[in-house]
PDB file of N, CA and C in Angstrom:
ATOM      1  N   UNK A   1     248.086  38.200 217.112  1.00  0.00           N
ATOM      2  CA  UNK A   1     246.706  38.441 216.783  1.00  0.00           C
ATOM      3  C   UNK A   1     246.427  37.890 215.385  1.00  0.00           C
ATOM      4  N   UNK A   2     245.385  37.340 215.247  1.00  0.00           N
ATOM      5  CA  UNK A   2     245.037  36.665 214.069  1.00  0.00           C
ATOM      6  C   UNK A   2     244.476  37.627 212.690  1.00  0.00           C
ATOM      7  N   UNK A   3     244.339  37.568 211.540  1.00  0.00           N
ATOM      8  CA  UNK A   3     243.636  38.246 211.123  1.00  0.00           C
ATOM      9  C   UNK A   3     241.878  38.173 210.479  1.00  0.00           C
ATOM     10  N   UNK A   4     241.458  38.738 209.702  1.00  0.00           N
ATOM     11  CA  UNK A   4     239.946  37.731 209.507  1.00  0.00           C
ATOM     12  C   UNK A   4     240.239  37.147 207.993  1.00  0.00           C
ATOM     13  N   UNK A   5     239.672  35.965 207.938  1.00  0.00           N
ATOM     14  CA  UNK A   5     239.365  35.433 206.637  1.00  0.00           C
ATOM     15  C   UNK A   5     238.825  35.955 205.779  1.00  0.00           C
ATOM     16  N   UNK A   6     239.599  36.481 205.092  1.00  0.00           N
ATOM     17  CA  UNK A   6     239.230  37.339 204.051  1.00  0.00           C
ATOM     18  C   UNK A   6     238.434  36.486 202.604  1.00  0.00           C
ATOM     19  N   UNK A   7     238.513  35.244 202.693  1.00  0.00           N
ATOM     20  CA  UNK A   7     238.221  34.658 202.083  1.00  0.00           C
ATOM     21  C   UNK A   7     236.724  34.216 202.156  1.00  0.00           C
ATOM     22  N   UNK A   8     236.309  34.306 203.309  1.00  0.00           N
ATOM     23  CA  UNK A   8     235.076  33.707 203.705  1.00  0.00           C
ATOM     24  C   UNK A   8     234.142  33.935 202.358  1.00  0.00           C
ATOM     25  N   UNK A   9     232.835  33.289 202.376  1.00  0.00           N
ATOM     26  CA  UNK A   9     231.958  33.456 201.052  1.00  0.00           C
ATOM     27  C   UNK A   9     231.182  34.637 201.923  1.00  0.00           C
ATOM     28  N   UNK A  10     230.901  35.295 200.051  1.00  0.00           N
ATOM     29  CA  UNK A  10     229.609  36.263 200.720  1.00  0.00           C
ATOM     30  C   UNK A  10     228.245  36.867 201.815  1.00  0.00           C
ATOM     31  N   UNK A  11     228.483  37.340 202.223  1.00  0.00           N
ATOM     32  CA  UNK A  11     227.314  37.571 203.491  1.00  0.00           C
ATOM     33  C   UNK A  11     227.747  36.681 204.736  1.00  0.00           C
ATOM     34  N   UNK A  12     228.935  35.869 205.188  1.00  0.00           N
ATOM     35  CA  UNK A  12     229.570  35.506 206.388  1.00  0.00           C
ATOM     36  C   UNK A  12     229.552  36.416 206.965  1.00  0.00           C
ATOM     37  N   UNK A  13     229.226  35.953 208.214  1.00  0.00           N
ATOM     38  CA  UNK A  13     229.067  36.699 209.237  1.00  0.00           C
ATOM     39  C   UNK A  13     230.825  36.023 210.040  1.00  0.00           C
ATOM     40  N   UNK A  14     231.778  37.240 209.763  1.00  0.00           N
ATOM     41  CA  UNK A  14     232.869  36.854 210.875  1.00  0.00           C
ATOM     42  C   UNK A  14     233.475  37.111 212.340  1.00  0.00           C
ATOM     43  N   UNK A  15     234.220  36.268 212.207  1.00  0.00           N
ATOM     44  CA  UNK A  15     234.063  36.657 214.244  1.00  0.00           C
ATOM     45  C   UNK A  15     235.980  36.784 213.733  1.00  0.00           C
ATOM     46  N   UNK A  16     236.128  37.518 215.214  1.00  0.00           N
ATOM     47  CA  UNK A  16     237.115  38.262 215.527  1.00  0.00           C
ATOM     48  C   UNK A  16     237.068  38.306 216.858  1.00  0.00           C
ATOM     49  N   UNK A  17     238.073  37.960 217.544  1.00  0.00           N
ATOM     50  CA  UNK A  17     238.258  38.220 219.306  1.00  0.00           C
ATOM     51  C   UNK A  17     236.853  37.693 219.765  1.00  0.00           C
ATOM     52  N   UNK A  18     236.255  36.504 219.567  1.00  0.00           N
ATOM     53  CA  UNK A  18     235.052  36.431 219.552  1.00  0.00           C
ATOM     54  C   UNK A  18     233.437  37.742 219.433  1.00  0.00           C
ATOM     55  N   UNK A  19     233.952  38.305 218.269  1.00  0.00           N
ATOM     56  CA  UNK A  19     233.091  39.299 217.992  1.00  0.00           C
ATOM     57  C   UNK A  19     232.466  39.201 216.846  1.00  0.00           C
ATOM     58  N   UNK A  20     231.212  39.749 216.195  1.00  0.00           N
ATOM     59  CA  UNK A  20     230.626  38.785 215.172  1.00  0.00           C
ATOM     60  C   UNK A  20     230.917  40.379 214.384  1.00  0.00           C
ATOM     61  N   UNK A  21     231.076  40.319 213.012  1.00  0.00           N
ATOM     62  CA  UNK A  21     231.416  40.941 212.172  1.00  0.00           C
ATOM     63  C   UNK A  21     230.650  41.177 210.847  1.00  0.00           C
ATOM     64  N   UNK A  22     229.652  41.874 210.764  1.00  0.00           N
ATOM     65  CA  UNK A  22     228.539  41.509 209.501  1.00  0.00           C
ATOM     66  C   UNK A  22     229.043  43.046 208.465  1.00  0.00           C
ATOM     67  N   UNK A  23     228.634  42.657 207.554  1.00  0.00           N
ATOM     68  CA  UNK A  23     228.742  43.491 206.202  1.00  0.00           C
ATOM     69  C   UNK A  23     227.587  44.535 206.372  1.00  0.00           C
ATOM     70  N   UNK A  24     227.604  46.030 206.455  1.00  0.00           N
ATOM     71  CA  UNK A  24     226.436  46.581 206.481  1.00  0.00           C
ATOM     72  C   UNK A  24     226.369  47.022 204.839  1.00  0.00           C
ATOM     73  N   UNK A  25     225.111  47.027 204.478  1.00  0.00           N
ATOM     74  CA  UNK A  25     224.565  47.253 203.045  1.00  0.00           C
ATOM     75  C   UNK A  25     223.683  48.709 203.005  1.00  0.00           C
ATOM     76  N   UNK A  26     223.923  49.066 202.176  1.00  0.00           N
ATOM     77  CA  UNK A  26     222.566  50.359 201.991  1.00  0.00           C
ATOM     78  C   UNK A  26     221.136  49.915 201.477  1.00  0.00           C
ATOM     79  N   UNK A  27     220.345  51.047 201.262  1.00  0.00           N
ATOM     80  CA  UNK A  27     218.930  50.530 200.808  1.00  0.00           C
ATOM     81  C   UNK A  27     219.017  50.266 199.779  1.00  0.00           C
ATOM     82  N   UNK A  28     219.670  51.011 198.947  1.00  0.00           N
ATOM     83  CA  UNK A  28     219.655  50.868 197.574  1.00  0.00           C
ATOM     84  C   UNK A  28     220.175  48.953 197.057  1.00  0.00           C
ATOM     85  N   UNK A  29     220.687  48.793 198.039  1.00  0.00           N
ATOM     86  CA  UNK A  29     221.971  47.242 198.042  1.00  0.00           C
ATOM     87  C   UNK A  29     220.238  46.455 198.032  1.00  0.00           C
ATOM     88  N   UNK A  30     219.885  46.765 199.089  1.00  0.00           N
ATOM     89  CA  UNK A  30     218.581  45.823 199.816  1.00  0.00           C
ATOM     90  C   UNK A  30     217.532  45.823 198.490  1.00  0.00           C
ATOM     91  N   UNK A  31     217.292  47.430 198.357  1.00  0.00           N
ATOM     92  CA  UNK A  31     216.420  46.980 197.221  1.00  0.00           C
ATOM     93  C   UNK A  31     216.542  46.378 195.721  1.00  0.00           C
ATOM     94  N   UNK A  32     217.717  46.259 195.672  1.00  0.00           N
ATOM     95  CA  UNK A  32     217.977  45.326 194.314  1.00  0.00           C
ATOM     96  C   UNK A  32     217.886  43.769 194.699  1.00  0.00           C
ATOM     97  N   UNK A  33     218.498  43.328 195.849  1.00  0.00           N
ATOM     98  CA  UNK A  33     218.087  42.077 196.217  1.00  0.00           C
ATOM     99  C   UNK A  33     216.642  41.484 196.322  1.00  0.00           C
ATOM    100  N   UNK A  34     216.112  42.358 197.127  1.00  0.00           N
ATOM    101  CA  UNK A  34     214.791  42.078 197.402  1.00  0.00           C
ATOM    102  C   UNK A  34     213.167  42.319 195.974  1.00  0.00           C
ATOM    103  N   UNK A  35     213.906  43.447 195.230  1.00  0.00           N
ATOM    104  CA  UNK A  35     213.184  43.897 194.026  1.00  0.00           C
ATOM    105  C   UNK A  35     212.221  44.648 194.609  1.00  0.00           C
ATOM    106  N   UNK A  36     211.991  45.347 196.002  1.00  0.00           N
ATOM    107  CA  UNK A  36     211.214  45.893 196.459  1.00  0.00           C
ATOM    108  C   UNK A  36     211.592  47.511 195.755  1.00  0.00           C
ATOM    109  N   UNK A  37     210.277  48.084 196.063  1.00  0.00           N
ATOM    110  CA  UNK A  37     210.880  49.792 195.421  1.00  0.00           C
ATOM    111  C   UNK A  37     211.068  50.436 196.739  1.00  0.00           C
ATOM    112  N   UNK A  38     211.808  51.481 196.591  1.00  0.00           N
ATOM    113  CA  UNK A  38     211.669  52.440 198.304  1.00  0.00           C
ATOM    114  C   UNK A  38     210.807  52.648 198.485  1.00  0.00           C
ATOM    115  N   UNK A  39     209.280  52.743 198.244  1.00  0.00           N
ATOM    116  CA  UNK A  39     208.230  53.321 198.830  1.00  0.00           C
ATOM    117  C   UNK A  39     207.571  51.712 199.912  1.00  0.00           C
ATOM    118  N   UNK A  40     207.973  50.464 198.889  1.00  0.00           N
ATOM    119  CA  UNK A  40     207.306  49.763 199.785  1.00  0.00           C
ATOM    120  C   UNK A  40     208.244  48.812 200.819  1.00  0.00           C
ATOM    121  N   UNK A  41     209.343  49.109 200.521  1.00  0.00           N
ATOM    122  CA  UNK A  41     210.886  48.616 201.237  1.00  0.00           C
ATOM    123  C   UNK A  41     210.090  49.694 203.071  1.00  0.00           C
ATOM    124  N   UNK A  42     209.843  50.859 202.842  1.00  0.00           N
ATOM    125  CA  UNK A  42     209.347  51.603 203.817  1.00  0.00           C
ATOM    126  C   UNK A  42     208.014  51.329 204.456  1.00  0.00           C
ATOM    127  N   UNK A  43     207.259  50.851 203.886  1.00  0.00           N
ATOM    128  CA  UNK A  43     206.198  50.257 204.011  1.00  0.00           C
ATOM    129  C   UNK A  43     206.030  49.079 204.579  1.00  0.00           C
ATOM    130  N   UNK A  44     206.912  48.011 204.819  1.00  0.00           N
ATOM    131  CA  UNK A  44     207.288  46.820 205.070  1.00  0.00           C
ATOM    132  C   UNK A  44     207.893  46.957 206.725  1.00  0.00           C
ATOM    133  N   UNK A  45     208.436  48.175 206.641  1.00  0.00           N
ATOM    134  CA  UNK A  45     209.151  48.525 207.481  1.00  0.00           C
ATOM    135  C   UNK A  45     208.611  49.475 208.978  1.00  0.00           C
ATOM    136  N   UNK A  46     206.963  50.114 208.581  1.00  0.00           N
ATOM    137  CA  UNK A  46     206.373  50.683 209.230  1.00  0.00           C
ATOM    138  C   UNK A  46     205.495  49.855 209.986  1.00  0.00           C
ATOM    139  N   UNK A  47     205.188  50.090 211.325  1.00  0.00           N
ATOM    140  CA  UNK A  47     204.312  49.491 211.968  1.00  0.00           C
ATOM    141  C   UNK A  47     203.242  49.532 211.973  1.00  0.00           C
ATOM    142  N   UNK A  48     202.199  51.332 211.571  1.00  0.00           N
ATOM    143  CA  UNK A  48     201.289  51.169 211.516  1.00  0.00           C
ATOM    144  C   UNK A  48     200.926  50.934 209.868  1.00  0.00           C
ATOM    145  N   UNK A  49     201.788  49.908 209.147  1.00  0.00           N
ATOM    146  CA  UNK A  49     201.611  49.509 207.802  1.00  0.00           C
ATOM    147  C   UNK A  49     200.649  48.444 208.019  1.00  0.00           C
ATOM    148  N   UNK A  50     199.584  48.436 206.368  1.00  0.00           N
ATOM    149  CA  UNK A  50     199.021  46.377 206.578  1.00  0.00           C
ATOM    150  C   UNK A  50     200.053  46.313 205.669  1.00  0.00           C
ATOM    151  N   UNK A  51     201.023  46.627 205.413  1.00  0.00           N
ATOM    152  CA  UNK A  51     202.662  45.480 204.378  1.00  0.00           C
ATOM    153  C   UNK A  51     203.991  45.522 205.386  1.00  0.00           C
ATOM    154  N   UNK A  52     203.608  45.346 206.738  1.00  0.00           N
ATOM    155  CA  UNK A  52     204.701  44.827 207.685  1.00  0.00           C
ATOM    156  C   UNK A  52     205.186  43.746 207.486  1.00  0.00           C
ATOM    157  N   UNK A  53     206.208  43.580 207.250  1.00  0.00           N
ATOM    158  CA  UNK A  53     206.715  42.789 207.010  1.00  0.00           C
ATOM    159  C   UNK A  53     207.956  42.048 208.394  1.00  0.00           C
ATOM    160  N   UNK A  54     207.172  41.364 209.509  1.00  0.00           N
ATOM    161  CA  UNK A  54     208.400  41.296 210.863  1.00  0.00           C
ATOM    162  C   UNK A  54     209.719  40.782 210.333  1.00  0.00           C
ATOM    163  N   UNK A  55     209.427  40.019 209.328  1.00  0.00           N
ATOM    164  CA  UNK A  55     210.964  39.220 208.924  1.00  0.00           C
ATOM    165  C   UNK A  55     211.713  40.242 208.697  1.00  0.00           C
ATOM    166  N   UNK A  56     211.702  41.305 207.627  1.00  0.00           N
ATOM    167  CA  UNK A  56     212.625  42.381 206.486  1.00  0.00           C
ATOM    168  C   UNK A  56     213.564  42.673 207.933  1.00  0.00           C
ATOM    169  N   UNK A  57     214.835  42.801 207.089  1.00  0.00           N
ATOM    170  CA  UNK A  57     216.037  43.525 207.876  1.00  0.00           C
ATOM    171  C   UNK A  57     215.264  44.457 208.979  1.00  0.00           C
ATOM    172  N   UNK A  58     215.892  44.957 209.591  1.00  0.00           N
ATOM    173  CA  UNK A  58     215.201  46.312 210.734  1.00  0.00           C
ATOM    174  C   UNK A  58     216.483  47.118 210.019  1.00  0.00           C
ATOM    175  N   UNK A  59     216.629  48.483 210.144  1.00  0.00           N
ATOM    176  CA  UNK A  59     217.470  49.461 210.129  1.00  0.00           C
ATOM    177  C   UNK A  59     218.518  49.398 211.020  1.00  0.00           C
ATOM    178  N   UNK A  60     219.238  49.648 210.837  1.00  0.00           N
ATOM    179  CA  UNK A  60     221.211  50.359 211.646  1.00  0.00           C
ATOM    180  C   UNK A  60     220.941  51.520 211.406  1.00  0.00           C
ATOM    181  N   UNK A  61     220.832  52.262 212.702  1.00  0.00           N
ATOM    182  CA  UNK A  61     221.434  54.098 212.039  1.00  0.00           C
ATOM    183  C   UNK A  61     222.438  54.247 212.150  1.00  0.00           C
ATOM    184  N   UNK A  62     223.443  54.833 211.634  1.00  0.00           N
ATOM    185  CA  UNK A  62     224.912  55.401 211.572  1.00  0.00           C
ATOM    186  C   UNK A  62     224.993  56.060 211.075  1.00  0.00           C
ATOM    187  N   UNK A  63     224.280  57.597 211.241  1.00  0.00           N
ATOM    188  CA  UNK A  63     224.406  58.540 211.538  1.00  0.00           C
ATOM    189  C   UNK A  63     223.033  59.219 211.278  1.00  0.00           C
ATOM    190  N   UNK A  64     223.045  60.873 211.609  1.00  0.00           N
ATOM    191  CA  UNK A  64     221.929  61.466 211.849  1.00  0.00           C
ATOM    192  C   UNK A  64     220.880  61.541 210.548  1.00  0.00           C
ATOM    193  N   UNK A  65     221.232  61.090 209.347  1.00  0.00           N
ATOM    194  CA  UNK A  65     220.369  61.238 208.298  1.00  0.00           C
ATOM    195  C   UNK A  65     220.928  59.760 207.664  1.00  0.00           C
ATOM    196  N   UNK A  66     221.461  58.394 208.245  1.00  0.00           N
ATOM    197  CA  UNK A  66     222.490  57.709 207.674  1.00  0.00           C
ATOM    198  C   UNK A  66     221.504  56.121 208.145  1.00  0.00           C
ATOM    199  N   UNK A  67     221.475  55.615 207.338  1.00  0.00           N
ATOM    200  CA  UNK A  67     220.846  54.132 207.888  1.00  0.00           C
ATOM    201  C   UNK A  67     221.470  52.820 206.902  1.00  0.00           C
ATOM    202  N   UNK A  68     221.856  51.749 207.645  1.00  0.00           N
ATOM    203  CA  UNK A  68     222.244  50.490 206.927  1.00  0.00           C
ATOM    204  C   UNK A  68     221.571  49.545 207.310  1.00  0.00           C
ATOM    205  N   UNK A  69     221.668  48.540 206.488  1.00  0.00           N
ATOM    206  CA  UNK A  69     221.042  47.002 206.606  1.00  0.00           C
ATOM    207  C   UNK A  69     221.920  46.083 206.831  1.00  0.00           C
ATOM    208  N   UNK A  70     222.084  44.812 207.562  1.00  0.00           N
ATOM    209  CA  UNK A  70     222.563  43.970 208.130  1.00  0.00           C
ATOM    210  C   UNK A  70     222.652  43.028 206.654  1.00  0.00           C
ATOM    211  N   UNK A  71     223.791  42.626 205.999  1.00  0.00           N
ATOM    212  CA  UNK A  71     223.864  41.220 205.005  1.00  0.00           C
ATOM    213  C   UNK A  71     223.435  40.492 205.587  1.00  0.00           C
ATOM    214  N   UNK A  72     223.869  39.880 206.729  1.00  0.00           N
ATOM    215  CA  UNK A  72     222.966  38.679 207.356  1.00  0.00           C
ATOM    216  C   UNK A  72     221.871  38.400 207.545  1.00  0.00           C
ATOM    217  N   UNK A  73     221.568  39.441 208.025  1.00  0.00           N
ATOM    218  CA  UNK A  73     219.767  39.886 208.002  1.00  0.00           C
ATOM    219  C   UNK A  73     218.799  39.741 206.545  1.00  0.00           C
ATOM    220  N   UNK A  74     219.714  40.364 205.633  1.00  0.00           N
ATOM    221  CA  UNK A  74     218.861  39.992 204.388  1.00  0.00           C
ATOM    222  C   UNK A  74     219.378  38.739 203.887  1.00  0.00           C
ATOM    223  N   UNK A  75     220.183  38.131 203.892  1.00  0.00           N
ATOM    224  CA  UNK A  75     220.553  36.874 203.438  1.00  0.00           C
ATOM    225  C   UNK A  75     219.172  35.761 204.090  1.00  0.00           C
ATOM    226  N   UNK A  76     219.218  36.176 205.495  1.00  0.00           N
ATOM    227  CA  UNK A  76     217.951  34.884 206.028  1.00  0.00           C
ATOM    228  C   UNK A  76     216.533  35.398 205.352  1.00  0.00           C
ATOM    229  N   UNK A  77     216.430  36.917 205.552  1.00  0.00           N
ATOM    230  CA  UNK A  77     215.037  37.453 204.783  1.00  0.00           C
ATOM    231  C   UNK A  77     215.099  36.601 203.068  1.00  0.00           C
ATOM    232  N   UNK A  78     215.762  36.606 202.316  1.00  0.00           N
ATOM    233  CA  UNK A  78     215.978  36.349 201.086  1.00  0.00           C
ATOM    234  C   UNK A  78     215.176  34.539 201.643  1.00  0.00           C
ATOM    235  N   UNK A  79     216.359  33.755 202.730  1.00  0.00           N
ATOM    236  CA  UNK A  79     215.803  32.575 202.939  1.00  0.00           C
ATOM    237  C   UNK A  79     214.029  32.360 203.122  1.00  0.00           C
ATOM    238  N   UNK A  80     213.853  33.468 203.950  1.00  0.00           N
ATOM    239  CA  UNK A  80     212.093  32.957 204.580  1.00  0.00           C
ATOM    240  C   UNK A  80     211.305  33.548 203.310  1.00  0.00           C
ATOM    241  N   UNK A  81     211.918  34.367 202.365  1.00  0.00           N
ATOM    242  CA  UNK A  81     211.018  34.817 201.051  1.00  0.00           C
ATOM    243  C   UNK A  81     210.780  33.358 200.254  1.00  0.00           C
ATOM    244  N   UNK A  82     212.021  32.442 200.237  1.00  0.00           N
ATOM    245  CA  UNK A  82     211.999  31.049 199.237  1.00  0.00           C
ATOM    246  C   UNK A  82     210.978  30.618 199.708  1.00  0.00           C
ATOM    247  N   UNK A  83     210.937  30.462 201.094  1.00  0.00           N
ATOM    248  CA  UNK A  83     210.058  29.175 202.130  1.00  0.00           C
ATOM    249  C   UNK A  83     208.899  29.684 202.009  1.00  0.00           C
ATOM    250  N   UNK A  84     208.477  31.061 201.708  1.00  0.00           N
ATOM    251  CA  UNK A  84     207.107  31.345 201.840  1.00  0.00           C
ATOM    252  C   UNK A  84     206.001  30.853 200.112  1.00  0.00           C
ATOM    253  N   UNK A  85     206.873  30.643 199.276  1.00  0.00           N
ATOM    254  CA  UNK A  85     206.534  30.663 197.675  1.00  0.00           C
ATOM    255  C   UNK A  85     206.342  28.624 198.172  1.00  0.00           C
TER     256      UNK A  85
END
């Protein structure tokens, strides 16, 4: 059995047994990247918001009061933020 490249650069998404392998991040991770505050990181995130945002990460729950964000997910969000300026 092989092991994973531990080396890979930041926010790689790795595969394993052909399985894709992403980094989960917290909000707090997201909102320093993004410079959003939690009120509008949530806001972005609500549907009946006007600051929906379809691109922003979506949520992971893992567990009953517990939620993560996808690196990959914000790595391309970070991308379509450049493309939009």
């Amino acid at each position: 059995m092989q092991s994973l490249n531990t080396c890979a650069p930041e926010g790689a998404v790795l595969r394993k047994n052909n399985i894709a392998i992403d980094r989960l991040i917290s909000g707090e991770e997201l909102r320093y990247y993004t410079g959003d505050s939690k009120s509008m990181m949530h806001l972005k995130l609500s549907s009946s918001s006007e600051y929906l945002d379809p691109d922003h990460p979506k949520k992971i729950k893992t567990g009953v009061r517990s939620v993560k964000f996808s690196e990959h997910a914000l790595i391309q969000y970070i991308e379509v933020l450049k493309s939009r300026k």
